[in-house]
Protein backbone atom coordinates (compact mmCIF):
# COMPACT_ATOMS: atom_id res chain seq x y z
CA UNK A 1 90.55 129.58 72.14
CA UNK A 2 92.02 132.82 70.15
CA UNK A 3 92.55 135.90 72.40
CA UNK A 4 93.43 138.79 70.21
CA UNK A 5 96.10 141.03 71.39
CA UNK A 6 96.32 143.29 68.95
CA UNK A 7 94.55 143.23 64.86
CA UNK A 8 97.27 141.50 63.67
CA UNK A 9 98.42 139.91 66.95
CA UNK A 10 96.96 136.45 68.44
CA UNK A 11 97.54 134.40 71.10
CA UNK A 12 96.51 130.87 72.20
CA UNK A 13 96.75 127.92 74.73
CA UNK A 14 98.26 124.83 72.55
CA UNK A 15 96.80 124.35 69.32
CA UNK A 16 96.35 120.85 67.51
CA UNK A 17 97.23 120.20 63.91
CA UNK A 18 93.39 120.41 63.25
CA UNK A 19 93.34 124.15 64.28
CA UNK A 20 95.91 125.31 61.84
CA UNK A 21 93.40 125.33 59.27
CA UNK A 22 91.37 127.29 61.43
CA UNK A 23 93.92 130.24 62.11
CA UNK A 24 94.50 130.29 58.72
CA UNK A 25 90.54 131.00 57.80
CA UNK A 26 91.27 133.83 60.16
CA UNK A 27 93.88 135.15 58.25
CA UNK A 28 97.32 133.98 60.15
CA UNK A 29 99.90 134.07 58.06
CA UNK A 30 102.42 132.75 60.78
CA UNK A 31 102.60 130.52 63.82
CA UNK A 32 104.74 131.22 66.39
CA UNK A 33 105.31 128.39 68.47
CA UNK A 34 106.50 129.45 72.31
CA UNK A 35 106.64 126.19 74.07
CA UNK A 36 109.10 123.25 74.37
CA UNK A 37 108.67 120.08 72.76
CA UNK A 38 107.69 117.17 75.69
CA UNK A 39 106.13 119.72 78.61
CA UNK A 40 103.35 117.56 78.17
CA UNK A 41 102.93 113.69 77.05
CA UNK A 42 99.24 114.90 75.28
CA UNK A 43 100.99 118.29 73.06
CA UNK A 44 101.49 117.58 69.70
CA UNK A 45 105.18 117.54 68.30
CA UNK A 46 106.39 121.02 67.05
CA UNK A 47 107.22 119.23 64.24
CA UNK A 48 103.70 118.60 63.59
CA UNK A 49 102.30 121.57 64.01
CA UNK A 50 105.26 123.71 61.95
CA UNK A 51 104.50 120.58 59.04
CA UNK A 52 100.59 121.65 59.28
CA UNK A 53 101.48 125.43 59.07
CA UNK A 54 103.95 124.99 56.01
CA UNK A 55 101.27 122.92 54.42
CA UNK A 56 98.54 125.70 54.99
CA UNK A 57 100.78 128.15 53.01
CA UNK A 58 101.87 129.35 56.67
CA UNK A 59 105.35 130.71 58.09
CA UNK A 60 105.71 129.19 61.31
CA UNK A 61 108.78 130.39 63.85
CA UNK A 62 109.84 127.90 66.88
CA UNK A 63 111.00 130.02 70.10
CA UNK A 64 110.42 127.93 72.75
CA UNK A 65 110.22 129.21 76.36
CA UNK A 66 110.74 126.98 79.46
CA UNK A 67 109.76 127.93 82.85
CA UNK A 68 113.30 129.28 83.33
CA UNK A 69 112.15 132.52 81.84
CA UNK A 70 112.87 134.62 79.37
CA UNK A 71 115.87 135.73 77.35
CA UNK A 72 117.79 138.75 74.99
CA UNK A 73 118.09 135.68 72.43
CA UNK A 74 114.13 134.75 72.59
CA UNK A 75 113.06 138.71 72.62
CA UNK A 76 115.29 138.75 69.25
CA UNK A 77 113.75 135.83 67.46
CA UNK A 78 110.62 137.30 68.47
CA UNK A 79 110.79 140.76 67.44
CA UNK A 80 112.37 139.19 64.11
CA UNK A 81 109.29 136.92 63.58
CA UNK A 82 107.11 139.80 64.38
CA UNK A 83 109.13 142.38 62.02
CA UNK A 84 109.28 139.90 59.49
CA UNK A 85 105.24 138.44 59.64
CA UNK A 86 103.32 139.28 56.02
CA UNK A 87 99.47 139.01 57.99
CA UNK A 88 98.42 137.83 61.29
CA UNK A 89 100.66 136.15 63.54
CA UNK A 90 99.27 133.18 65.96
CA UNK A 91 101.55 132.80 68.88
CA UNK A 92 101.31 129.69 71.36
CA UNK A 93 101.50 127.69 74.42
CA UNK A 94 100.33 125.64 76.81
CA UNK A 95 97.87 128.60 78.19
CA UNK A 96 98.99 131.87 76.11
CA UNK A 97 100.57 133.49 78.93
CA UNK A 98 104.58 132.85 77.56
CA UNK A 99 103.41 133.81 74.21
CA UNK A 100 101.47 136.93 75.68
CA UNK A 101 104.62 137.77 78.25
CA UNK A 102 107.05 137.84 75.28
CA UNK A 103 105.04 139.56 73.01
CA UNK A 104 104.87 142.62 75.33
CA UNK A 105 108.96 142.10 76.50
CA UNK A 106 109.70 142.38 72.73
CA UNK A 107 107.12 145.85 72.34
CA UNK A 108 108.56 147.33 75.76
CA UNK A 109 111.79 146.94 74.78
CA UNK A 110 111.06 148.32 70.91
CA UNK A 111 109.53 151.37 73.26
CA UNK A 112 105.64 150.82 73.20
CA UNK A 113 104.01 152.26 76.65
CA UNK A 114 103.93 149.55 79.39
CA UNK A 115 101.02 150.78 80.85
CA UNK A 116 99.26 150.13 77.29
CA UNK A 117 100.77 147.21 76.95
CA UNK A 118 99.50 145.68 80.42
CA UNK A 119 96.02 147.17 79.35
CA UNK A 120 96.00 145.07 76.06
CA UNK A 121 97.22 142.18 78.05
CA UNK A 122 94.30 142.14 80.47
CA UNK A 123 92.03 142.72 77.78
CA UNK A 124 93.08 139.36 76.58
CA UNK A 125 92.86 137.62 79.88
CA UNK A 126 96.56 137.83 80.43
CA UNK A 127 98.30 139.77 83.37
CA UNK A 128 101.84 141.29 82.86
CA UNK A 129 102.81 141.95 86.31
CA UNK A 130 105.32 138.71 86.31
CA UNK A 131 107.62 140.48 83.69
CA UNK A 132 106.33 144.23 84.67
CA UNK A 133 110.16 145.15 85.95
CA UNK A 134 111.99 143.62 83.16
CA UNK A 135 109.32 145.48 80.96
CA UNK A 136 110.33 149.14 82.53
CA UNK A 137 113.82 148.12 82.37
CA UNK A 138 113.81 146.84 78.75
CA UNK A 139 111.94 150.33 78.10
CA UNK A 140 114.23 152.59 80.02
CA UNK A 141 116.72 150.99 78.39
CA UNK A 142 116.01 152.47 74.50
């Protein structure tokens, strides 16, 4: 279920209340939870999931992404979670892909290599080339 981006960076398809314990036993230390409340009538309430996090001793950061896309607002929340993360960080949503797309917006635009980053991304299962332009443009941009 965990793809590992990064050592410190993990993403998932939706998790349940039950797997928070798990992520923790892996060493998360925050849950970062990409996707909207009510995409589907089976996902468990954000609420639940950031109550199951606390719980665990976890941080847990809600930046919801719809299919709309993405924004400067969610790449800040993001690279604040991420700055701000003491241990692993377990992003999610329904497949990992949102989570995985915004993970490597927010490193393009802090000025990682896109090429790397689209490398680590398949690696994972996860292909960048939806938000490839906006990642060269976010990294020309620095």
């Amino acid at each position: 279920m965990l793809k590992t981006l990064t050592d410190d960076i993990f993403v998932a398809p939706q998790i349940s209340v039950a797997y928070v314990e798990q992520a923790k036993a892996l060493g998360v230390t925050l849950v970062i939870n990409n996707r909207p409340d009510h995409e589907s009538p089976d996902q468990p309430e954000g609420t639940e999931i950031e109550a199951a996090a606390r719980a665990a001793g976890m941080a847990y950061a809600a930046i919801p992404v719809t299919h709309a896309g993405f924004s400067a607002g969610q790449l800040d929340a993001m690279e604040k979670a991420l700055d701000e993360a003491q241990g692993k960080v377990l992003a999610f949503c329904r497949s990992g892909t949102r989570s995985t797309l915004l993970w490597a917006l927010t490193r393009a635009r802090a000025g990682d290599n896109c090429d790397k980053l689209s490398a680590t991304a398949a690696r994972a299962g996860y292909d960048l080339s939806p938000v490839r332009p906006m990642m060269d443009a976010l990294s020309a941009g620095r």
